[in-house]
C-alpha atoms as a PDB file:
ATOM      1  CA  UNK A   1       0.000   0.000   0.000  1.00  0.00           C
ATOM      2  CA  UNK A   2       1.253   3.408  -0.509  1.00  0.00           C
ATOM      3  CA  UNK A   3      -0.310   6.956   0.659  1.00  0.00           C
ATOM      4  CA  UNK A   4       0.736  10.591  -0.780  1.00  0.00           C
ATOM      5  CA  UNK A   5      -0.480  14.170  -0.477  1.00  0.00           C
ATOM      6  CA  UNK A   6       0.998  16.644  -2.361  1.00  0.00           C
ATOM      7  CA  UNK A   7       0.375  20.369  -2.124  1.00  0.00           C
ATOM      8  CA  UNK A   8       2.105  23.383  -4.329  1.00  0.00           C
ATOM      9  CA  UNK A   9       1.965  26.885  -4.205  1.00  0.00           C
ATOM     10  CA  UNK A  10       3.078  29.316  -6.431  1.00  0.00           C
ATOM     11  CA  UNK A  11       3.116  33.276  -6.495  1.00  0.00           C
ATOM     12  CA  UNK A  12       4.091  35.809  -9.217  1.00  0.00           C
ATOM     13  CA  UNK A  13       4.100  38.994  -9.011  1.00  0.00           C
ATOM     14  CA  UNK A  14       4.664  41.790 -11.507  1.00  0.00           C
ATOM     15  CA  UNK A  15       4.259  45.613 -11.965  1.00  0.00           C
ATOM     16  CA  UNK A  16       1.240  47.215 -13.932  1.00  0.00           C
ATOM     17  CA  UNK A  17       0.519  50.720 -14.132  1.00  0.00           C
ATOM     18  CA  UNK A  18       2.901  51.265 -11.390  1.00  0.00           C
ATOM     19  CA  UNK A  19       0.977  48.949  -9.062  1.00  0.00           C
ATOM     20  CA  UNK A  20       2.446  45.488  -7.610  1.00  0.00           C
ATOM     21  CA  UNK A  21      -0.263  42.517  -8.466  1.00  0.00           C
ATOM     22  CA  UNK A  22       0.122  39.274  -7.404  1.00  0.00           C
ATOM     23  CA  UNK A  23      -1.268  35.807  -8.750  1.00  0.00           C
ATOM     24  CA  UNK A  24      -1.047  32.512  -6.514  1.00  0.00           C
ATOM     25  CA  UNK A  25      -1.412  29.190  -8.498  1.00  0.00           C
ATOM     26  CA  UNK A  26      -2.417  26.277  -5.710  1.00  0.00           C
ATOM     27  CA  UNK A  27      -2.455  22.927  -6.597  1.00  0.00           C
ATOM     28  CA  UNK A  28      -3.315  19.773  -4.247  1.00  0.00           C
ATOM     29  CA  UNK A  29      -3.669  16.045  -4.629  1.00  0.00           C
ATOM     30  CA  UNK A  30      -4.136  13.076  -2.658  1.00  0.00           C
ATOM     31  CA  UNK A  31      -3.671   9.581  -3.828  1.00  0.00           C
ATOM     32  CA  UNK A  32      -4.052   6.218  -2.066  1.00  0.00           C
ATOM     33  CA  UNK A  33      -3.181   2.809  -3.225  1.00  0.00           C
ATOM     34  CA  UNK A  34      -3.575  -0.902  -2.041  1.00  0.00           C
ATOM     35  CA  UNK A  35      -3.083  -3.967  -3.617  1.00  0.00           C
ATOM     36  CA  UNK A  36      -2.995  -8.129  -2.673  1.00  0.00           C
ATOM     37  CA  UNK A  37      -1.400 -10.430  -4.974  1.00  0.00           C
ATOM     38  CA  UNK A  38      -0.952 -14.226  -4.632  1.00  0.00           C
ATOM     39  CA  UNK A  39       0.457 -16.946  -6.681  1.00  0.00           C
ATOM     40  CA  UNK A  40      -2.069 -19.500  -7.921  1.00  0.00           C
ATOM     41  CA  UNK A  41       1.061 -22.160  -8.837  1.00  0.00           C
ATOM     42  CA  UNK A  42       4.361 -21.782 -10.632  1.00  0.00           C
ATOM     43  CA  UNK A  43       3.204 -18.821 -13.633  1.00  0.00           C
ATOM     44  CA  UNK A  44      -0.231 -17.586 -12.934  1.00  0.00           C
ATOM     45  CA  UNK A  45      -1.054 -15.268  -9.934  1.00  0.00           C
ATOM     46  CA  UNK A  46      -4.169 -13.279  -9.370  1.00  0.00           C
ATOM     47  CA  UNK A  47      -4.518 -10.119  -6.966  1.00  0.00           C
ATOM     48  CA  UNK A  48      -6.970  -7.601  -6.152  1.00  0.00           C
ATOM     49  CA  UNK A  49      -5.925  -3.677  -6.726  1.00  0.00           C
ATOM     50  CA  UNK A  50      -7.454  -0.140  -4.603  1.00  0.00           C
ATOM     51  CA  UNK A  51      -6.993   3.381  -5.415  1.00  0.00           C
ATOM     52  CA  UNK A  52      -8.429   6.816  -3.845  1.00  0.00           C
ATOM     53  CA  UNK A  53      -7.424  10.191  -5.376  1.00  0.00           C
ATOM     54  CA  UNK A  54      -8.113  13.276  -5.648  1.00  0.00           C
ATOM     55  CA  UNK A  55      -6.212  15.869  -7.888  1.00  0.00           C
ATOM     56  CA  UNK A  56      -7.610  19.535  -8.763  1.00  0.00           C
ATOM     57  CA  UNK A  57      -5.259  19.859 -11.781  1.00  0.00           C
ATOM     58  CA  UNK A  58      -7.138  16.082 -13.009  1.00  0.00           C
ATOM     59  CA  UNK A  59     -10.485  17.784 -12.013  1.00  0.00           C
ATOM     60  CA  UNK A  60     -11.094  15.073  -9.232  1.00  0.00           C
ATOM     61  CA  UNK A  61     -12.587  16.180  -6.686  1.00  0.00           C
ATOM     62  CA  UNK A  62     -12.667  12.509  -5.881  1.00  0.00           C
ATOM     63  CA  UNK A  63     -12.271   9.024  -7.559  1.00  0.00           C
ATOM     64  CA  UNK A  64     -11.878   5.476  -6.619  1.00  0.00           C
ATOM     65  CA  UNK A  65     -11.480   2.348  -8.103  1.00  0.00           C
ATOM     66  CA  UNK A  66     -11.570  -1.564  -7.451  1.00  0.00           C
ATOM     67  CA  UNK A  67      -9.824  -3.835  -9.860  1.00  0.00           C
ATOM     68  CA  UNK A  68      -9.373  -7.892  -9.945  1.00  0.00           C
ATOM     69  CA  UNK A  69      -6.377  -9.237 -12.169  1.00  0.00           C
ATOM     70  CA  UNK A  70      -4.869 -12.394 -13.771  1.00  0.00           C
ATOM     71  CA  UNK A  71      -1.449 -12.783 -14.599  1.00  0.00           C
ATOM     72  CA  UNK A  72      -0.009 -15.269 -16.566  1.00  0.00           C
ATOM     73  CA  UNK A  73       4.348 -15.094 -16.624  1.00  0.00           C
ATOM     74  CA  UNK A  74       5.630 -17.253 -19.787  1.00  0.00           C
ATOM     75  CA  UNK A  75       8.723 -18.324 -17.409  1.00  0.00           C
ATOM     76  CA  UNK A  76       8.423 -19.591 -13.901  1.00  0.00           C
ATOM     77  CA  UNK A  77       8.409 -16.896 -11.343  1.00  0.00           C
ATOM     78  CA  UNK A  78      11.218 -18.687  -9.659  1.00  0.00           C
ATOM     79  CA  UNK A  79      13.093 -17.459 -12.309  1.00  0.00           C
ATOM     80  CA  UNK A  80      12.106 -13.644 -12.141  1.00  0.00           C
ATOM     81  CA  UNK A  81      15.617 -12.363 -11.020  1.00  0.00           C
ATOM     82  CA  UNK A  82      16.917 -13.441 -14.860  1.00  0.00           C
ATOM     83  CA  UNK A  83      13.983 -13.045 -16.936  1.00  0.00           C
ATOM     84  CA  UNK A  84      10.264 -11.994 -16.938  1.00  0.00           C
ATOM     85  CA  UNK A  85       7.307 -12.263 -19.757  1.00  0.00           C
ATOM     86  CA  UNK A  86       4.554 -11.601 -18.031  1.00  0.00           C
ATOM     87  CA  UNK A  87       0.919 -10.943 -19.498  1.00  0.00           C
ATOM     88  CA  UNK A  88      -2.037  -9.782 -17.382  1.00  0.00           C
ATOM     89  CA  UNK A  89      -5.664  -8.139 -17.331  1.00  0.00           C
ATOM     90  CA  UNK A  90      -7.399  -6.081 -15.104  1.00  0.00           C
ATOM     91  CA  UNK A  91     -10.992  -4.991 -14.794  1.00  0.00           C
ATOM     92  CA  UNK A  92     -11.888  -1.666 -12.924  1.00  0.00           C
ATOM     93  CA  UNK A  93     -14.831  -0.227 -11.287  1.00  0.00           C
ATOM     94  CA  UNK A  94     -14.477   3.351 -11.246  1.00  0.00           C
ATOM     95  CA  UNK A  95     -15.845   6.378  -9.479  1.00  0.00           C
ATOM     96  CA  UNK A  96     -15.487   9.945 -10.107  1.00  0.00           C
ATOM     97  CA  UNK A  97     -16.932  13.062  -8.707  1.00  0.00           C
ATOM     98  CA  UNK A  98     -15.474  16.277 -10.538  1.00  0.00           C
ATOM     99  CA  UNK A  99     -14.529  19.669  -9.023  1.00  0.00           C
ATOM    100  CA  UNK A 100     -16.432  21.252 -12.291  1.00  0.00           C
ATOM    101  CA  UNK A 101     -19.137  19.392 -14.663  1.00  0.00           C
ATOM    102  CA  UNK A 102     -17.415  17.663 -17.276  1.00  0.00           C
ATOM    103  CA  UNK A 103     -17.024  18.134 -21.559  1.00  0.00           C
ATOM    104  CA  UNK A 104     -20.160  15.249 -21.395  1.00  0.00           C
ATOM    105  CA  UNK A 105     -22.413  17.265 -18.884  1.00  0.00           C
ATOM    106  CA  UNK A 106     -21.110  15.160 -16.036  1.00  0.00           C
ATOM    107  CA  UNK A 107     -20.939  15.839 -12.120  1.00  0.00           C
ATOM    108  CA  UNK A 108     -20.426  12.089 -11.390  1.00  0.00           C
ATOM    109  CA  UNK A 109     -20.383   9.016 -12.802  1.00  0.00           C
ATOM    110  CA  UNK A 110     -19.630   5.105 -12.385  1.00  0.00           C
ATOM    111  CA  UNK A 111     -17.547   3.229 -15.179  1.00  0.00           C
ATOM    112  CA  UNK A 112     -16.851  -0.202 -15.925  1.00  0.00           C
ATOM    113  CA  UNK A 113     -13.008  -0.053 -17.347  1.00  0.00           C
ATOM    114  CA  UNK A 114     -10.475  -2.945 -18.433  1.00  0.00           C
ATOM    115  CA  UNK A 115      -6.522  -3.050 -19.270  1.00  0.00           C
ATOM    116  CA  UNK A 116      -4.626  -5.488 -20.772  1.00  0.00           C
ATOM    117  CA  UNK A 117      -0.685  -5.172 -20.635  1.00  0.00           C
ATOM    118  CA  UNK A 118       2.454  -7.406 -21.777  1.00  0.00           C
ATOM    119  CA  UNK A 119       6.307  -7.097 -20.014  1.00  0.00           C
ATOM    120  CA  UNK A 120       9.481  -8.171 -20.827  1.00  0.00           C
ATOM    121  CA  UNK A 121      12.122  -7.688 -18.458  1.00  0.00           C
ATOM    122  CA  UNK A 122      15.672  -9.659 -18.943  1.00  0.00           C
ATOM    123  CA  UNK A 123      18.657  -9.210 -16.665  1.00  0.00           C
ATOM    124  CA  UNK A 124      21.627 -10.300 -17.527  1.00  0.00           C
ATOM    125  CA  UNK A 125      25.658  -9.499 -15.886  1.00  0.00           C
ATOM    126  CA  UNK A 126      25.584  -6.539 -18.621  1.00  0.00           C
ATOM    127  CA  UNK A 127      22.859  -4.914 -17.319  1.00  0.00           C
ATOM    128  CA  UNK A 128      18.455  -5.061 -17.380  1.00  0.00           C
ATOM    129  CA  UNK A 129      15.984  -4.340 -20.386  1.00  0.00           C
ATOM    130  CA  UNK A 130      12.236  -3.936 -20.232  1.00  0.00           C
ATOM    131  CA  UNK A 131      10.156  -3.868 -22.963  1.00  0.00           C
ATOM    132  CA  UNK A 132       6.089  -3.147 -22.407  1.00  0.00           C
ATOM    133  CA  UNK A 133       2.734  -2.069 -23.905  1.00  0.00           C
ATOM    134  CA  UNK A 134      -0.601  -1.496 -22.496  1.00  0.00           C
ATOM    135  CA  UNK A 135      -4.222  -0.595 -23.661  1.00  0.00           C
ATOM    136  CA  UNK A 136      -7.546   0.024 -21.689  1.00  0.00           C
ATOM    137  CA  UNK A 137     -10.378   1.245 -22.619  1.00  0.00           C
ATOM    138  CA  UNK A 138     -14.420   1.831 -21.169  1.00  0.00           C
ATOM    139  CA  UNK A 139     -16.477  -0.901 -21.039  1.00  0.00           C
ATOM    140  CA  UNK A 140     -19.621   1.534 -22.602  1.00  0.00           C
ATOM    141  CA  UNK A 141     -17.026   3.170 -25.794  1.00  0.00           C
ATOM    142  CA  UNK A 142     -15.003   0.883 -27.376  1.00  0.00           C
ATOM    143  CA  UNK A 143     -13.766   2.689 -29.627  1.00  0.00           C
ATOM    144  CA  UNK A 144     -12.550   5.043 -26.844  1.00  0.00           C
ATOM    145  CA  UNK A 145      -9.044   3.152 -26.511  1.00  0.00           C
ATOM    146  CA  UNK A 146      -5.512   4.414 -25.079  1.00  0.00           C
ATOM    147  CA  UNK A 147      -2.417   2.662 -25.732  1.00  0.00           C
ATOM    148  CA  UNK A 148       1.194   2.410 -24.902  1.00  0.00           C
ATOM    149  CA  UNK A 149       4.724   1.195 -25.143  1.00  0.00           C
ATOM    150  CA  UNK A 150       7.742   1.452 -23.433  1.00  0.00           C
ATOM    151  CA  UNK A 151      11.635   0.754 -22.752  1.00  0.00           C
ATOM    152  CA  UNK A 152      13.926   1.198 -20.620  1.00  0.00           C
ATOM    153  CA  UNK A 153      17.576  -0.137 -20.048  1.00  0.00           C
ATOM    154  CA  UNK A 154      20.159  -0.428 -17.247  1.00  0.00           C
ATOM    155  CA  UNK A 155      23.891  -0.845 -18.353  1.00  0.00           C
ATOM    156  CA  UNK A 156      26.158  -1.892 -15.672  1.00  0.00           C
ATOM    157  CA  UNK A 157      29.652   0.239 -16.438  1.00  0.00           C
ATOM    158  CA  UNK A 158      31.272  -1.234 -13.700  1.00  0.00           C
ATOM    159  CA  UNK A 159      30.750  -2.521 -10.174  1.00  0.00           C
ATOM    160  CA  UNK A 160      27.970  -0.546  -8.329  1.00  0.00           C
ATOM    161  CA  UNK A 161      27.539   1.714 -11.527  1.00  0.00           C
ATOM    162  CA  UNK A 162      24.795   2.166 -14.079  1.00  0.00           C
ATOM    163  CA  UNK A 163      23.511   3.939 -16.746  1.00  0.00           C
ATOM    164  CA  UNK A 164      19.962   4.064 -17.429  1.00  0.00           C
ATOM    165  CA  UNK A 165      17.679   5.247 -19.978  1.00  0.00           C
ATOM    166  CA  UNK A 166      13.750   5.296 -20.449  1.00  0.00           C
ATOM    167  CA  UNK A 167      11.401   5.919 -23.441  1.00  0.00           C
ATOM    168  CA  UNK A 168       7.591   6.126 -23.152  1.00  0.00           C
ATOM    169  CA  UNK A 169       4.839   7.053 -25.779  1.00  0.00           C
ATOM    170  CA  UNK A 170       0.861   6.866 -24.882  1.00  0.00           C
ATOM    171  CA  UNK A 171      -1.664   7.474 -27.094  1.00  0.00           C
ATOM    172  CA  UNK A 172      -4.284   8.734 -25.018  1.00  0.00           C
ATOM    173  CA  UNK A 173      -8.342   8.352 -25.682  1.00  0.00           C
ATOM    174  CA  UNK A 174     -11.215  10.622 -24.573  1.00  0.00           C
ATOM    175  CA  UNK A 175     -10.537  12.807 -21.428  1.00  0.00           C
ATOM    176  CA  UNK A 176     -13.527  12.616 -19.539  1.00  0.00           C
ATOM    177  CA  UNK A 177     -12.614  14.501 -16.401  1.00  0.00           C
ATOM    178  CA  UNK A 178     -11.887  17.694 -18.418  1.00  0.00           C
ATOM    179  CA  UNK A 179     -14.357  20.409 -16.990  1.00  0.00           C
ATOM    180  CA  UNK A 180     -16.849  22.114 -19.606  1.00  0.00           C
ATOM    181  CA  UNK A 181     -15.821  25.459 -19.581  1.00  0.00           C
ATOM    182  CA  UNK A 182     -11.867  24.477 -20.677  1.00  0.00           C
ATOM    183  CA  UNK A 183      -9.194  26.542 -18.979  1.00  0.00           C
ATOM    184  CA  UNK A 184      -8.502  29.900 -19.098  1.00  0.00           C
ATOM    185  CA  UNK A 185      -5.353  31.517 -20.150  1.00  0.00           C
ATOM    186  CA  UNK A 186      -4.204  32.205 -17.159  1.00  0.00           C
ATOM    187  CA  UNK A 187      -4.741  27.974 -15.820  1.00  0.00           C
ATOM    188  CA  UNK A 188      -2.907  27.749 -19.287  1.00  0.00           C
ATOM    189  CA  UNK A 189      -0.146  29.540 -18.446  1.00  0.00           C
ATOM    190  CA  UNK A 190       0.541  28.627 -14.918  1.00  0.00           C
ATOM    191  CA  UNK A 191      -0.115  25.003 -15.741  1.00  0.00           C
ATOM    192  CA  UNK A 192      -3.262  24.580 -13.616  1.00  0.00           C
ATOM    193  CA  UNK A 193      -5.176  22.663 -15.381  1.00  0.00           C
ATOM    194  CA  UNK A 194      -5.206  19.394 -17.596  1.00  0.00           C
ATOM    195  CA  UNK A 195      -5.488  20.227 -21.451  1.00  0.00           C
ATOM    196  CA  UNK A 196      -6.801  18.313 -24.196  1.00  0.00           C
ATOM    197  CA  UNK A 197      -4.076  15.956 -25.872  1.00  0.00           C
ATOM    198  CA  UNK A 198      -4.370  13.062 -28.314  1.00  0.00           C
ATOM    199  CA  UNK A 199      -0.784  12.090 -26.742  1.00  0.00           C
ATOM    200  CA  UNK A 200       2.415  12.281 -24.906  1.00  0.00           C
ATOM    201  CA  UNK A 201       5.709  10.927 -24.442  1.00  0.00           C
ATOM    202  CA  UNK A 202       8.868  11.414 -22.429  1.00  0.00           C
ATOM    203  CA  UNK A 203      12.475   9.958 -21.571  1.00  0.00           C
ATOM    204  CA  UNK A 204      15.618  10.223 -19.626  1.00  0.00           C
ATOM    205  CA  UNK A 205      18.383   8.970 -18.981  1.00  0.00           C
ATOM    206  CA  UNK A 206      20.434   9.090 -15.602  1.00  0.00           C
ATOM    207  CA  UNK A 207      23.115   7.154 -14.026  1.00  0.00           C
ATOM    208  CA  UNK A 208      22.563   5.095 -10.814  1.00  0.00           C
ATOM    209  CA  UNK A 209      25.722   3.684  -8.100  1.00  0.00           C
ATOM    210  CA  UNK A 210      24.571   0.702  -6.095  1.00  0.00           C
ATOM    211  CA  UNK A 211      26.278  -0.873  -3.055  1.00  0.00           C
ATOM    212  CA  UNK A 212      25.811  -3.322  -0.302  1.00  0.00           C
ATOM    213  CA  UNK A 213      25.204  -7.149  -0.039  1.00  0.00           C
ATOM    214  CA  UNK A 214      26.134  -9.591  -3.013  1.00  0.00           C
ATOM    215  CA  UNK A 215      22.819 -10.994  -2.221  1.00  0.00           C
ATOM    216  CA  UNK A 216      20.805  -7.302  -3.021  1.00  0.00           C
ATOM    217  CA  UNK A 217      19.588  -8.536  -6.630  1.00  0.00           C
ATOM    218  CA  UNK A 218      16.447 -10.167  -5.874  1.00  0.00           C
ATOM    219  CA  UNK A 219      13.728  -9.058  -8.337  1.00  0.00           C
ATOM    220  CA  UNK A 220       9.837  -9.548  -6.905  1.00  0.00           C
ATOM    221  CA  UNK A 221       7.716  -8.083 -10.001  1.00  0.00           C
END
């Protein structure tokens, strides 16, 4: 389980007309997760996932959700610290209450949602790679579907040292939490408020040093 509240404030201030005018941005959100996962024999495993949140930027003035899940991992889980395929699917029962009425005339509503996503993860002396996609979409708009892929890679340069790198795209379906009356230029400009996109995508790269027991390189996906 994990719990996190996050509050910013900004202000700006700038001269007009000889006066001194101030704006202050404030953001807040709260997010709450739980999950219970158990193996069912050598490569399947089925859990149960949680989630509260609440997020003015996401228009939320408060959402939860209650998922069940399969997994099925083509390679034994006894072998996860070497190598991982693992293939899973998740249905969700979702709640939302918005801050502001929605783009579809919405103060609430309960959805029915499903995801479907594939790893790859390999480690090997040189280093780790991780290849994945995913795709949900609403049970009630099926042709309302997001979708994503993703790498990322750990090169060991030498003991205790790494260099990493990441890659993500998503193409993202309908936005049904943005609020009816958009954002103005001001939430525009000081970032306050979610925007319409069809997608994103962002990477990095960093290096990493690591030290401690030989025995530290137990993976538990």
């Amino acid at each position: 389980f994990s719990l996190s509240s996050n509050y910013s404030e900004s202000n700006y201030t700038y001269e007009s007309s000889g006066e001194s005018e101030t704006i202050t941005d404030i953001t807040r959100s709260q997010n709450a997760n739980a999950s219970f996962i158990k193996a069912i024999d050598g490569k399947w495993s089925w859990g149960i996932w949680g989630r509260a949140y609440a997020s003015t930027y996401n228009n939320i003035n408060f959402s939860y959700s209650f998922a069940p899940g399969i997994e099925y991992n083509v390679f034994p889980y006894s072998e996860s610290n070497v190598h991982q395929l693992r293939i899973y699917y998740k249905v969700f029962h979702l709640f939302n209450r918005y801050v502001d009425e929605t783009l579809y005339f919405k103060r609430k509503e309960n959805l029915w949602q499903h995801s479907l996503n594939a790893s790859l993860s390999l480690i090997e002396p040189w280093g780790s790679l991780s290849l994945g996609a995913d795709a949900e979409n609403y049970l009630n708009d099926f042709n309302n579907i997001s979708y994503g892929v993703y790498s990322s890679a750990s090169l060991r340069l030498f003991k205790g040292l790494s260099l990493s790198f990441y890659i993500n795209y998503y193409k993202i379906g309908k936005q049904i939490t943005l609020p009816f009356e958009g954002a103005t230029l001001e939430e525009v400009l000081l970032r306050r408020r979610q925007l319409e996109t069809s997608y994103n995508y962002y990477a990095y790269f960093g290096i990493s040093y690591s030290f401690g027991s030989i025995f530290n390189n137990f993976v538990n996906p």
